[in-house]
C-alpha atoms as a PDB file:
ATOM      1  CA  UNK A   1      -6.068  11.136   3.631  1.00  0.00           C
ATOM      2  CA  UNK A   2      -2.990   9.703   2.349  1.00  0.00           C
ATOM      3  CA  UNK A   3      -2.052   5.711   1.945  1.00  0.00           C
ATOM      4  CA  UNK A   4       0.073   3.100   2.140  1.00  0.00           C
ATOM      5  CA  UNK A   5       0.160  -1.096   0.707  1.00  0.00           C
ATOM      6  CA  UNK A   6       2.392  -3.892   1.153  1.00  0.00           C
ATOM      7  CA  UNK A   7       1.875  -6.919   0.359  1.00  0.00           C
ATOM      8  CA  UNK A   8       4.113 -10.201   2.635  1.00  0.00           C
ATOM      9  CA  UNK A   9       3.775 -13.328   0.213  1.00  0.00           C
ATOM     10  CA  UNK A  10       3.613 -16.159   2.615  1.00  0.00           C
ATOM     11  CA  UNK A  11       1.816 -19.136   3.025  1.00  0.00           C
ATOM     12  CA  UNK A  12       0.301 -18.047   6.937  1.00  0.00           C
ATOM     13  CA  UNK A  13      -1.217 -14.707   5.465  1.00  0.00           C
ATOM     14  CA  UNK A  14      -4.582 -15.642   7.015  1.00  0.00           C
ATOM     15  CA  UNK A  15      -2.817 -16.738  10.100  1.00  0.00           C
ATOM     16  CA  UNK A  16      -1.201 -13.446  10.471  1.00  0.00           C
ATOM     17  CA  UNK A  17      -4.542 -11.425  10.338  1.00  0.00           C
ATOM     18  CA  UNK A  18      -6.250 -13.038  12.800  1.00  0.00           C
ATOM     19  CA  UNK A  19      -2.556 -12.684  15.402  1.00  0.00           C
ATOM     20  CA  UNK A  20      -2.837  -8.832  14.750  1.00  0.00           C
ATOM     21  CA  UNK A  21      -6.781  -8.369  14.788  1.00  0.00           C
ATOM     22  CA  UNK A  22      -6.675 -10.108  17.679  1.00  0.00           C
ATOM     23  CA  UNK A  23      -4.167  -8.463  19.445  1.00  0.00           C
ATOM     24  CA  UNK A  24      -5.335  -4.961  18.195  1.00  0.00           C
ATOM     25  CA  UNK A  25      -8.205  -5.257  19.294  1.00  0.00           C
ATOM     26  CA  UNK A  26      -7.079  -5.478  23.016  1.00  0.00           C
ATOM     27  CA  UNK A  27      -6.937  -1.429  22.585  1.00  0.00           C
ATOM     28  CA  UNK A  28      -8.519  -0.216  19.625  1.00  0.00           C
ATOM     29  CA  UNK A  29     -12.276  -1.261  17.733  1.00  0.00           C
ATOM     30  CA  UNK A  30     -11.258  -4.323  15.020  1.00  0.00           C
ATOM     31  CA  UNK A  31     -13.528  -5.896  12.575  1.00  0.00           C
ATOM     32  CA  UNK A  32     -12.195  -9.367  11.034  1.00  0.00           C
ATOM     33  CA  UNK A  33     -13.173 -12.629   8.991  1.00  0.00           C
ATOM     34  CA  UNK A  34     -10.918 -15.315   7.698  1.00  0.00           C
ATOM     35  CA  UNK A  35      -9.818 -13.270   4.850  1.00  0.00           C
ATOM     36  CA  UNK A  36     -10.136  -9.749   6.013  1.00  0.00           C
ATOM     37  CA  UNK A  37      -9.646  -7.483   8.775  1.00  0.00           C
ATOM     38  CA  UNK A  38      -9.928  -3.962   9.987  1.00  0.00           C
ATOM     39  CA  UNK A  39      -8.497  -2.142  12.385  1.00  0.00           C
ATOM     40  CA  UNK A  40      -9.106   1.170  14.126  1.00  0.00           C
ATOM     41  CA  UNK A  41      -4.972   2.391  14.707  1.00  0.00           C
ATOM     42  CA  UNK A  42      -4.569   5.534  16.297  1.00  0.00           C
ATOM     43  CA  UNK A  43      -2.996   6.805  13.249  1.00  0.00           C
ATOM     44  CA  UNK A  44      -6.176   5.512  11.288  1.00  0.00           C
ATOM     45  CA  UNK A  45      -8.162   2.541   9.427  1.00  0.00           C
ATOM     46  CA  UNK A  46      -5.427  -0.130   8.613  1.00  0.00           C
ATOM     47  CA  UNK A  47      -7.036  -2.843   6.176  1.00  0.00           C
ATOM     48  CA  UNK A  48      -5.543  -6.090   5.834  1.00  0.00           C
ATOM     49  CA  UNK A  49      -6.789  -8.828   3.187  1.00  0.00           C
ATOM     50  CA  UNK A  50      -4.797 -12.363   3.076  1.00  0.00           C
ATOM     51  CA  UNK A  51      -5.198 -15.471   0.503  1.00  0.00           C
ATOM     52  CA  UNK A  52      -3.272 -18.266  -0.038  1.00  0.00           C
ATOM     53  CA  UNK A  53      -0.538 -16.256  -1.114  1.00  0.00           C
ATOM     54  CA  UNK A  54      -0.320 -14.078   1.452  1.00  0.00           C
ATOM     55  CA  UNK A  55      -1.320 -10.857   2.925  1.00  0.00           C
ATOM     56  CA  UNK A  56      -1.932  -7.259   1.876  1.00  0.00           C
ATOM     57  CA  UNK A  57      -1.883  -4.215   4.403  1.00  0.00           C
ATOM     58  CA  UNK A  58      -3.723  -0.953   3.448  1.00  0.00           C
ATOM     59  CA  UNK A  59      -2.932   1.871   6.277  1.00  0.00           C
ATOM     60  CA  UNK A  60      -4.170   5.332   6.058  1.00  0.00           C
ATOM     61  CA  UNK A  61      -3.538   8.513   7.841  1.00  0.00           C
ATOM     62  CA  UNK A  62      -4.437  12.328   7.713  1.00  0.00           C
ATOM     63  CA  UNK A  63      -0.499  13.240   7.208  1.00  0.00           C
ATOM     64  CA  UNK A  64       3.041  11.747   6.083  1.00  0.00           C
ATOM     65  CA  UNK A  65       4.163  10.972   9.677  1.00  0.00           C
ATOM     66  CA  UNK A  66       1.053   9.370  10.915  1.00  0.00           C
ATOM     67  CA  UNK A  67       1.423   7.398   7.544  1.00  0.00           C
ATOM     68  CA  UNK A  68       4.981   6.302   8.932  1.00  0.00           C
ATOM     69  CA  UNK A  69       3.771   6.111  12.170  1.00  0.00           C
ATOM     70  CA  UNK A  70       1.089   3.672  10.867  1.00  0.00           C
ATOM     71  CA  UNK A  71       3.162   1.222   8.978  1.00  0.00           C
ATOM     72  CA  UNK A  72       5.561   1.130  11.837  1.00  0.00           C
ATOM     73  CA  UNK A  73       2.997  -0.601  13.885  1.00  0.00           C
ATOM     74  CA  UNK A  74       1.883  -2.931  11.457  1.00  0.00           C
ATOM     75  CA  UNK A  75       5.849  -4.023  10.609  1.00  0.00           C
ATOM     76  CA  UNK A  76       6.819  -3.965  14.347  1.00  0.00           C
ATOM     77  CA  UNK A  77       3.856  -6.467  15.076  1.00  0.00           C
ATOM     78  CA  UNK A  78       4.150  -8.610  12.081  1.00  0.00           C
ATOM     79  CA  UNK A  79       7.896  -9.051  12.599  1.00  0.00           C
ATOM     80  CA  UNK A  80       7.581 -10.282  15.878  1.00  0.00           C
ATOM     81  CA  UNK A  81       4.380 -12.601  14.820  1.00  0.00           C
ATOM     82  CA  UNK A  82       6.526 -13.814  11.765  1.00  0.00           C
ATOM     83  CA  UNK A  83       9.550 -14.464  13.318  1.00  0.00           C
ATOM     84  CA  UNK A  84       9.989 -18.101  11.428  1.00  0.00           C
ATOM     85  CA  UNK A  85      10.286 -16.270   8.262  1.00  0.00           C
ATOM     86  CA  UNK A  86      13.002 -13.858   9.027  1.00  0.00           C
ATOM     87  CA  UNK A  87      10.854 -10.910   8.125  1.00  0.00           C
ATOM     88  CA  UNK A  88      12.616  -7.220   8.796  1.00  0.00           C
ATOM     89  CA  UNK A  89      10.425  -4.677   6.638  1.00  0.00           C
ATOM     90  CA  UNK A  90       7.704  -4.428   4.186  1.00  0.00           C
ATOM     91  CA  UNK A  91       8.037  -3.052   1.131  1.00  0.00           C
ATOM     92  CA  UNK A  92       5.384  -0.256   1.179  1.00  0.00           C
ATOM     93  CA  UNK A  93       3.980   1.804  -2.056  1.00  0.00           C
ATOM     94  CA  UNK A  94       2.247   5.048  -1.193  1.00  0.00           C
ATOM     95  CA  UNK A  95      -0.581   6.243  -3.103  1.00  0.00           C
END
C-alpha cells in the first residue's frame, strides 16, 4: 500500500476535520474526535490529525493513481472548505 502526507499550517486545522469528516461521511464509513479523523475514501483509509498549528493528511492507496486519485479529493474538498485562506494545493511527500 503506498502513501501520501501533507501537512496545511493554519490556525482552523481542527475546524477543517470535522467540515470533511462530516461531509465524508454522507457516503463513505468516518471515524472522528476533535483532533483526529478517519475516513473510508474509495481510494482507501485517509487519516487526518489537526493541533493548534494545523492539520496533517495521511492517504493511502493500493497503486500510484489511486494515491493521486486520493489526494485529489482531500485538496478539492479542503480548498473549497478553506476558501478564506487562498489555499490551491498541498504540498504532499510520498512514502
Amino acid at each position: 500500500m503506498q502513501k501520501a502526507t501533507a501537512r496545511f499550517e493554519t490556525a482552523h486545522g481542527r475546524k477543517y476535520l470535522a467540515q470533511l469528516c462530516k461531509h465524508f461521511g454522507h457516503k463513505t464509513e468516518v471515524e472522528y474526535s476533535e483532533d483526529e479523523g478517519r475516513c473510508a475514501l474509495s481510494t482507501g483509509p485517509a487519516e487526518m490529525h489537526a493541533d493548534d498549528g494545523g492539520i496533517t493528511f495521511d492517504v493511502h492507496a493500493e497503486d500510484a493513481a489511486g494515491l493521486e486519485r486520493a489526494k485529489g479529493i482531500i485538496v478539492s474538498h479542503l480548498v473549497r472548505f478553506a476558501f478564506r485562506e487562498n489555499l490551491e494545493e498541498l504540498a504532499w511527500s510520498e512514502a
